[in-house]
C-alpha atoms as a PDB file:
ATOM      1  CA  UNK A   1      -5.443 -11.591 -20.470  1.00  0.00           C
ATOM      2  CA  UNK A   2      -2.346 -13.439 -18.553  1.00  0.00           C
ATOM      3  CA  UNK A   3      -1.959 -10.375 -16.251  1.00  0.00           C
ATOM      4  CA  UNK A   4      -5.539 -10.145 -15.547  1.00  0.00           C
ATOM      5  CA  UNK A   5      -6.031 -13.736 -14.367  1.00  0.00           C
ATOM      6  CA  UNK A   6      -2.882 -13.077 -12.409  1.00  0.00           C
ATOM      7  CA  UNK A   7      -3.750 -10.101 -10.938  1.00  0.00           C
ATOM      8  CA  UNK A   8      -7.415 -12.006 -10.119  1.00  0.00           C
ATOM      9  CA  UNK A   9      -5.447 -14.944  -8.249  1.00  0.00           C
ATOM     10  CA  UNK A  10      -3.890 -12.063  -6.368  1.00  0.00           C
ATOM     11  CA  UNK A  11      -6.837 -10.052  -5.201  1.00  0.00           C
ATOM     12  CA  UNK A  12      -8.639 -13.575  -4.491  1.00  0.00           C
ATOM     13  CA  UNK A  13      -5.727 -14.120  -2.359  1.00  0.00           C
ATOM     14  CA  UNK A  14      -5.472 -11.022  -0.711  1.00  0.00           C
ATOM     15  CA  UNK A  15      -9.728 -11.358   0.344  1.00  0.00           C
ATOM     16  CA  UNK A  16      -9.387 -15.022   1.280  1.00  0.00           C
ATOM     17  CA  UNK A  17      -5.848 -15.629   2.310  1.00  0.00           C
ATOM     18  CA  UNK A  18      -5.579 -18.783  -0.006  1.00  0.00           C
ATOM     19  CA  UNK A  19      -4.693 -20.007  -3.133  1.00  0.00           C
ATOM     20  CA  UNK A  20      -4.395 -22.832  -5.257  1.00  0.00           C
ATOM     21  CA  UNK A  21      -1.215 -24.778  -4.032  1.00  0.00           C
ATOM     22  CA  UNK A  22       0.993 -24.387  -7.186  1.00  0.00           C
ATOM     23  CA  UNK A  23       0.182 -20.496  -7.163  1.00  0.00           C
ATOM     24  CA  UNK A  24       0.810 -19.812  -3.670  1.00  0.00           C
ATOM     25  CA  UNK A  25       4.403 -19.261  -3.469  1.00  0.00           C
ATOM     26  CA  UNK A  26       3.828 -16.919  -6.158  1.00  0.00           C
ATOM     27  CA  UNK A  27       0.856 -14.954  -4.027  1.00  0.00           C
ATOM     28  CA  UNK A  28       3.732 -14.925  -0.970  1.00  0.00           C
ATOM     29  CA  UNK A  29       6.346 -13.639  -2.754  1.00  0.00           C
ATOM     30  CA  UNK A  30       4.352 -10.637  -4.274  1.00  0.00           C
ATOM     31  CA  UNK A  31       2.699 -10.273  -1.157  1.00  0.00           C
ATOM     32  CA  UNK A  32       6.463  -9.620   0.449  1.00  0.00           C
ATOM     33  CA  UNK A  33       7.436  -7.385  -2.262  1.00  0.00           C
ATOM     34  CA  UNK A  34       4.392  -5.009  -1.643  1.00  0.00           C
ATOM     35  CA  UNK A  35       5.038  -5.092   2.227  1.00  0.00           C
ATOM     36  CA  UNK A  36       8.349  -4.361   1.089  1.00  0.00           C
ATOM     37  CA  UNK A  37       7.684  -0.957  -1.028  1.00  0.00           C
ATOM     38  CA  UNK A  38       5.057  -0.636   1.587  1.00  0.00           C
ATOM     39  CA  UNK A  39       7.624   0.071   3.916  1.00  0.00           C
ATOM     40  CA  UNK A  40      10.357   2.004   1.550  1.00  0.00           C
ATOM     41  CA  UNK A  41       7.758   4.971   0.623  1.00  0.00           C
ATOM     42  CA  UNK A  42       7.074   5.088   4.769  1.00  0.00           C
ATOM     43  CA  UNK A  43      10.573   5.321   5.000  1.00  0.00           C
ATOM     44  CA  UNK A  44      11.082   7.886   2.123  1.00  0.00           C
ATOM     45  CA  UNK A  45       8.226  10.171   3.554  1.00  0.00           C
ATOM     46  CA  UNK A  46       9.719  10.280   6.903  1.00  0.00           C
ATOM     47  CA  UNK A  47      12.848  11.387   5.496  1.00  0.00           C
ATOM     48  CA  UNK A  48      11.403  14.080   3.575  1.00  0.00           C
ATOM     49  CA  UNK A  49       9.468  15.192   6.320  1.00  0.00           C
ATOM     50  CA  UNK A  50       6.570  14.021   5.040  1.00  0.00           C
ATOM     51  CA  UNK A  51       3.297  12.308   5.966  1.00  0.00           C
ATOM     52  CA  UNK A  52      -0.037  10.699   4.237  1.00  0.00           C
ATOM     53  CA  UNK A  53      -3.156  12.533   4.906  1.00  0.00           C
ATOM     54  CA  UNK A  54      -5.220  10.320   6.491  1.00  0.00           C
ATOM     55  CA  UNK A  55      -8.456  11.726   5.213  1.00  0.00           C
ATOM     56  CA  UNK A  56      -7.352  12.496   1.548  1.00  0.00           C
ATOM     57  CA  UNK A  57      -3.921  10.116   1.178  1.00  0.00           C
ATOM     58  CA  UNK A  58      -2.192  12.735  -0.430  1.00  0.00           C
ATOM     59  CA  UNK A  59       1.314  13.575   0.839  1.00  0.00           C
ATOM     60  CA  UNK A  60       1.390  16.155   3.375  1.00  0.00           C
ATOM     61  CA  UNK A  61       4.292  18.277   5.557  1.00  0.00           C
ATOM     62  CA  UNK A  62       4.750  15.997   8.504  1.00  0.00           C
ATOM     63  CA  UNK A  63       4.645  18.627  10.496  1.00  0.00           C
ATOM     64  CA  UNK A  64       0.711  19.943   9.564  1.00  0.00           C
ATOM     65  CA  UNK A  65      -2.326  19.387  11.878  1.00  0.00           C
ATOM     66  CA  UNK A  66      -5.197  19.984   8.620  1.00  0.00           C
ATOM     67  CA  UNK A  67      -4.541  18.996   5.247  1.00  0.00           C
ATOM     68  CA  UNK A  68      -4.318  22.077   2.597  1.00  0.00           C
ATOM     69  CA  UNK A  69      -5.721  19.813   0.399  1.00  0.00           C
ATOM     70  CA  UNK A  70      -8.521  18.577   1.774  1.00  0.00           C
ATOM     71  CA  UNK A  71      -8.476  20.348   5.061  1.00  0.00           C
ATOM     72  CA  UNK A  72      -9.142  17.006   6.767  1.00  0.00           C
ATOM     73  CA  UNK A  73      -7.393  17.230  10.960  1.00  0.00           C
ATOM     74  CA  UNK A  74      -4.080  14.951  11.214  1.00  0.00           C
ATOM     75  CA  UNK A  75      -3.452  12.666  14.109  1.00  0.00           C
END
């Protein structure tokens, strides 16, 4: 029950960009830990030579212009 009130604060936060004073350091710091990992998979796809789809999200050859997954057209 702990994690789901915590994870509750955090969506909340996410929507509204606020929380209760003594919680928001808490909300930043997880926020900069996801922007974080965010970042670190980007970087990880890139050097596998790999990309998102951006129809399907499922990881792709960079390199593709459709999906074989979902046959959805790349950018």
């Amino acid at each position: 029950m702990y994690t789901q009130i915590g994870e509750k604060v955090y969506q909340n936060y996410e929507k509204e960009g606020k929380a209760n004073n003594d919680l928001l350091e808490f909300c930043d710091q997880i926020k900069q830990a996801n922007d974080k990992i965010v970042e670190l998979q980007d970087k990880l796809l890139e050097i596998s030579g790999k990309k998102v789809c951006v129809s399907c999200q499922k990881e792709i050859e960079a390199d593709v212009q459709f999906c074989p997954h979902c046959g959805g057209k790349q950018d």
